[in-house]
Protein backbone atom coordinates (compact mmCIF):
# COMPACT_ATOMS: atom_id res chain seq x y z
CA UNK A 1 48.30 68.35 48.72
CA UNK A 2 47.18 65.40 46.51
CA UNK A 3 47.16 65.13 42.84
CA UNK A 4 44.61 64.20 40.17
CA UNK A 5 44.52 63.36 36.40
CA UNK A 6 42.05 64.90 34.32
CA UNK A 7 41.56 63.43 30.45
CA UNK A 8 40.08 67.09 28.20
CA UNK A 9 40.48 66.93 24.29
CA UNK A 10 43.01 68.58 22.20
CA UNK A 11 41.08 71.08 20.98
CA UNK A 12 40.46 72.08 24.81
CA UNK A 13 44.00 72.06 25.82
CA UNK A 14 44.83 74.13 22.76
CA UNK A 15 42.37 76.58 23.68
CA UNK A 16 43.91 76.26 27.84
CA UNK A 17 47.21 76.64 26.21
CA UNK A 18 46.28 80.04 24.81
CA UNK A 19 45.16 81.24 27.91
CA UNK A 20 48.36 80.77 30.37
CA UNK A 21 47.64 83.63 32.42
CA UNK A 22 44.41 81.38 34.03
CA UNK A 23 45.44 79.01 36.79
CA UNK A 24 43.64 75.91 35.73
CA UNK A 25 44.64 73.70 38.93
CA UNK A 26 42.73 76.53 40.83
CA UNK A 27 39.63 76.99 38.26
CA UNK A 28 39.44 72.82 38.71
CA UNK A 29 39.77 73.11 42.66
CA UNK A 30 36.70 75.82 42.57
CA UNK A 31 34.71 73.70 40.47
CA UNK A 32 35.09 70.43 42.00
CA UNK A 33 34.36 72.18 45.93
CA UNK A 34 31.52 73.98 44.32
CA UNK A 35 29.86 70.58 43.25
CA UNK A 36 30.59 69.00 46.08
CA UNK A 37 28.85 71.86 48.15
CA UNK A 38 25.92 71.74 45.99
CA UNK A 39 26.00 67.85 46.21
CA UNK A 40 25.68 68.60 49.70
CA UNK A 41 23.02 70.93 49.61
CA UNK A 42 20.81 68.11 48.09
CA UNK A 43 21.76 65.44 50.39
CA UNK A 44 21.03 68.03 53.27
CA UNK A 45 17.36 68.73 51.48
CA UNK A 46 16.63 65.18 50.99
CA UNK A 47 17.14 64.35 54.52
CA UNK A 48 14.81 66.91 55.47
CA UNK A 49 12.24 65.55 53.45
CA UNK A 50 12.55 61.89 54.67
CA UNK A 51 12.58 63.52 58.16
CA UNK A 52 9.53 65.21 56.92
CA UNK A 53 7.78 61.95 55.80
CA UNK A 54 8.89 60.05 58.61
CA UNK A 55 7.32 62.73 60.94
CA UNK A 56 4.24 62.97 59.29
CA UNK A 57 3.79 59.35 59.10
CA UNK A 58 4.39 58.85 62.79
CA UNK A 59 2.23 62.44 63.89
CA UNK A 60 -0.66 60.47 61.94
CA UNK A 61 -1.09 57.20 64.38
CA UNK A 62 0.87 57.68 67.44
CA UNK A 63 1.35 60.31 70.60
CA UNK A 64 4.98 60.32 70.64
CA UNK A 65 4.31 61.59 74.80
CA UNK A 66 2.16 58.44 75.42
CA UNK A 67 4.92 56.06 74.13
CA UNK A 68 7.76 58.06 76.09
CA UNK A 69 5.38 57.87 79.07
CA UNK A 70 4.62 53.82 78.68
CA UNK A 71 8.17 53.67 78.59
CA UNK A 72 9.20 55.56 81.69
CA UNK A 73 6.36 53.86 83.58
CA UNK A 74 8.20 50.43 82.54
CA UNK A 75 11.66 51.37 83.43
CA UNK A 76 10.14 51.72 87.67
C-alpha cells in the first residue's frame, strides 16, 4: 500500500486529535474513492453526451447504411 501526505491546520488536527477512536487513514481512503467515483460518473455522462451530439449531427446528413454499403461495394 502507498503513502500520501496531507497538509490540515492546527486547529483541525487538534480537533482529529480529540477524536482517536476515528480511523482517519480510512475516512481519507473513503473520501478520496468516493470522488474519484463521482469524477467518474461525470466523465461517463459527458461522453454520452458527445456521443449524443456526434450522433445527432451525423443522423441529420448522412444514411450511415448507404456509406457502409458504398463501402462494401468498393472492397469487390
Amino acid at each position: 500500500m502507498s503513502s500520501i501526505s496531507v497538509r490540515i491546520d492546527s486547529k483541525l488536527k487538534k480537533l482529529m486529535e480529540s477524536n482517536k477512536h476515528i480511523n482517519w487513514s480510512e475516512i481519507v481512503r473513503q473520501a478520496i474513492a468516493k470522488t474519484l467515483q463521482n469524477e467518474q460518473k461525470k466523465n461517463v455522462a459527458r461522453a454520452v453526451l458527445i456521443n449524443e451530439k456526434i450522433r445527432k449531427k451525423a443522423s441529420d446528413h448522412y444514411d450511415s447504411t448507404e456509406i457502409i454499403r458504398k463501402f462494401r461495394n468498393e472492397r469487390h
